[in-house]
C-alpha atoms as a PDB file:
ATOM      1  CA  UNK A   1     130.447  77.957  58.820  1.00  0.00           C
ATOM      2  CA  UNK A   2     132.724  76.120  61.271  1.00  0.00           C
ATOM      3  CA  UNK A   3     131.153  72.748  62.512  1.00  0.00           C
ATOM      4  CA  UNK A   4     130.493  72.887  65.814  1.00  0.00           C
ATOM      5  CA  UNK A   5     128.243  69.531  66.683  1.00  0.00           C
ATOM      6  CA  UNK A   6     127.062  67.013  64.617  1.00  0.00           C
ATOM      7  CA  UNK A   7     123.555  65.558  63.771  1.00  0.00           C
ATOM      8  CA  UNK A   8     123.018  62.804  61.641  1.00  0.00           C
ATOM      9  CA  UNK A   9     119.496  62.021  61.711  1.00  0.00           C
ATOM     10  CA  UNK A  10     116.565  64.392  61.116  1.00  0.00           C
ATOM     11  CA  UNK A  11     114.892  62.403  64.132  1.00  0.00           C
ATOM     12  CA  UNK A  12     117.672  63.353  66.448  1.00  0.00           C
ATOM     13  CA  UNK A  13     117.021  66.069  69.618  1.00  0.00           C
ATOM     14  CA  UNK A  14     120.298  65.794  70.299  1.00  0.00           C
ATOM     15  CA  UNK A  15     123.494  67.316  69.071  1.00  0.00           C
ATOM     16  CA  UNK A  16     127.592  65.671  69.460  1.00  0.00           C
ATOM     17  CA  UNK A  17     129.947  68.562  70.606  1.00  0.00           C
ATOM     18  CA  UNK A  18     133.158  68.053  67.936  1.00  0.00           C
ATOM     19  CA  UNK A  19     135.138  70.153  69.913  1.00  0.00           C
ATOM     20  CA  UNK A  20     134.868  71.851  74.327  1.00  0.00           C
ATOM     21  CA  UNK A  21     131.827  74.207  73.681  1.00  0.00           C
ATOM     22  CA  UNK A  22     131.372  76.803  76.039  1.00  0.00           C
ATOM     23  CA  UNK A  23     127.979  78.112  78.202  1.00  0.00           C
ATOM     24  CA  UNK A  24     126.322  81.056  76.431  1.00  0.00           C
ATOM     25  CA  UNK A  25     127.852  80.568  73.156  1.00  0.00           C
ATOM     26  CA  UNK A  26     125.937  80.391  69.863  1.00  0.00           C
ATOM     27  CA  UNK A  27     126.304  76.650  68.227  1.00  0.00           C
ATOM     28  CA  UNK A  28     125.946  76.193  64.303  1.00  0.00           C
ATOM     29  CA  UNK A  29     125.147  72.705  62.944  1.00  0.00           C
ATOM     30  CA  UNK A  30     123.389  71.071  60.135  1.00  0.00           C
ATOM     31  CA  UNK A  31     119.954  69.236  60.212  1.00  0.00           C
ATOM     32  CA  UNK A  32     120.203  67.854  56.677  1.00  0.00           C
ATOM     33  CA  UNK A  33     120.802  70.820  54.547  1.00  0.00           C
ATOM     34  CA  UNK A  34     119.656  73.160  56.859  1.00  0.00           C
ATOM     35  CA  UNK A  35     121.842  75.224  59.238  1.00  0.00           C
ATOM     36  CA  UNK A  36     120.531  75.239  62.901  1.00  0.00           C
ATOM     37  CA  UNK A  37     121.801  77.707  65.758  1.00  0.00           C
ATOM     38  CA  UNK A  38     121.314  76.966  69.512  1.00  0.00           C
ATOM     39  CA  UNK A  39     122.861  79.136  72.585  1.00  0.00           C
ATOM     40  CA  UNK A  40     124.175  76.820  75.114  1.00  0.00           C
ATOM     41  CA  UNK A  41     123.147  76.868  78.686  1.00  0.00           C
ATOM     42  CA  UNK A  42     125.654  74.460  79.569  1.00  0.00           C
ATOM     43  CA  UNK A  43     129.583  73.872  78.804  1.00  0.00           C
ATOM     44  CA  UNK A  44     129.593  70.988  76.530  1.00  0.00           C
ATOM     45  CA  UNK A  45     132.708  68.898  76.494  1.00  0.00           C
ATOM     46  CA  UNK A  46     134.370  67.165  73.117  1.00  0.00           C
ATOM     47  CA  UNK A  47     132.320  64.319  71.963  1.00  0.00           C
ATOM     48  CA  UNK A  48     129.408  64.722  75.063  1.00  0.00           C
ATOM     49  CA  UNK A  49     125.449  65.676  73.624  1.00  0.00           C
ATOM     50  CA  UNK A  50     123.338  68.653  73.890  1.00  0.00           C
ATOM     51  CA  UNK A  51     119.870  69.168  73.565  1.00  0.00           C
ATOM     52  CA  UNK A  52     118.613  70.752  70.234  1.00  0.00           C
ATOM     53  CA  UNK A  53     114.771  70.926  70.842  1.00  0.00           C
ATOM     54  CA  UNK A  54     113.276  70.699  74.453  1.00  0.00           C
ATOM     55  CA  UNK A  55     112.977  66.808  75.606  1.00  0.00           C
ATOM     56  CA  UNK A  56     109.855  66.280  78.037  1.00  0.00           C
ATOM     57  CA  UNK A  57     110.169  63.888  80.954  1.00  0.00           C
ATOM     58  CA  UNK A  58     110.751  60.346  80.411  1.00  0.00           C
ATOM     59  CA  UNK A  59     110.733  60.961  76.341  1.00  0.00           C
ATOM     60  CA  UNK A  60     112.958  59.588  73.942  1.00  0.00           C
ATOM     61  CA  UNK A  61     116.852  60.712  73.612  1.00  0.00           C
ATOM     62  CA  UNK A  62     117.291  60.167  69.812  1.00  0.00           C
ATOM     63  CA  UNK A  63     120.684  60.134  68.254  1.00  0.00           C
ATOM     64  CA  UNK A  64     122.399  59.313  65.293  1.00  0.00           C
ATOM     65  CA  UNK A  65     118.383  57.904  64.727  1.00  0.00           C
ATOM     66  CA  UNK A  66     118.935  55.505  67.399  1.00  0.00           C
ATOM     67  CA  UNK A  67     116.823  56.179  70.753  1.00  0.00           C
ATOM     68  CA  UNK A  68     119.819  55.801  73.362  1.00  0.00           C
ATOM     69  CA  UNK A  69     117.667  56.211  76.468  1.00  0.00           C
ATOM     70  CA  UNK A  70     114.975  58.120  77.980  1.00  0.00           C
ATOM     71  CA  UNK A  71     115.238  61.574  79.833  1.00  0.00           C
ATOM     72  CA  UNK A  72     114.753  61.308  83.731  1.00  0.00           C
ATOM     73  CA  UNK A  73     113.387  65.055  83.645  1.00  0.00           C
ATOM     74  CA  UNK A  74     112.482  67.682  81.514  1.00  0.00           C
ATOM     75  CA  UNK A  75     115.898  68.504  79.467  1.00  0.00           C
ATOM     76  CA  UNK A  76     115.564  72.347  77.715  1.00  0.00           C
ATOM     77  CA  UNK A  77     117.447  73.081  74.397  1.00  0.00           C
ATOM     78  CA  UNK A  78     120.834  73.905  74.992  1.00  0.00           C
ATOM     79  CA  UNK A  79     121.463  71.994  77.954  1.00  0.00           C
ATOM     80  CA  UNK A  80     124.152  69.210  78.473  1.00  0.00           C
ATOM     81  CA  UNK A  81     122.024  65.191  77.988  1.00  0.00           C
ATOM     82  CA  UNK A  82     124.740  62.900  79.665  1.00  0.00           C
ATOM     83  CA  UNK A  83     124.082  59.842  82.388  1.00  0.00           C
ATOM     84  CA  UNK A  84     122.485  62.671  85.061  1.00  0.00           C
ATOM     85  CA  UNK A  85     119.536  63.042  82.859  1.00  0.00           C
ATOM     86  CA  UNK A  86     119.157  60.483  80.590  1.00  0.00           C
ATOM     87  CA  UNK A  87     118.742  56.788  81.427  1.00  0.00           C
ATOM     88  CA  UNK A  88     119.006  53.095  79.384  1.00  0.00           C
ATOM     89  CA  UNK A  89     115.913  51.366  78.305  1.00  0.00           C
ATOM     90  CA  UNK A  90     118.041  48.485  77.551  1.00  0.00           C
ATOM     91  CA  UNK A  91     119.316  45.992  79.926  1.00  0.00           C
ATOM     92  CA  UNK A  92     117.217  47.544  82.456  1.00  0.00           C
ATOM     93  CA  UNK A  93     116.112  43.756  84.752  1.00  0.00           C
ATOM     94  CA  UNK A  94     114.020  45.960  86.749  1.00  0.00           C
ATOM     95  CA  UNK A  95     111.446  46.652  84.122  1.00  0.00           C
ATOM     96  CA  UNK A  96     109.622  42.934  83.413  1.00  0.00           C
END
């Protein structure tokens, strides 16, 4: 199997593209030992994240088992997480 994304954490819900992914094609990747397969809704670019289980609104974006953010809307599997659906919880001096 080719590596198409990577995962390092069992707690991620997000995948890394290692190379341009296109919409409507069928992504392999580990979890641990085990081989997952998504179909992408979305073209992924090098190095950008895709979902790899549905992320409710204003949950968690987990990656590399680091939470980067939080999702501003409901994000489905296979679709692109970047800075139009995912926001900061850090450094945010609007939340006291």
């Amino acid at each position: 199997m080719q590596k198409q994304a990577v995962v390092i954490n069992k707690s991620d819900n997000v995948a890394t593209a290692v190379a341009n992914l296109v919409a409507g094609s069928t992504v392999s990747f580990f979890v641990g030992q085990d081989v997952q397969q998504i179909v992408l809704s979305e073209d992924i670019p090098l190095g950008h994240k895709f979902a790899i289980q549905d992320i409710a609104n204003n949950k968690e974006v987990v990656k590399y088992g680091e939470v980067i953010g939080s999702s501003l809307n409901v994000i489905n599997k296979g679709h692109h997480v970047h800075i139009h659906n995912i926001q900061s919880n850090r450094g945010r001096g609007d939340w006291k």
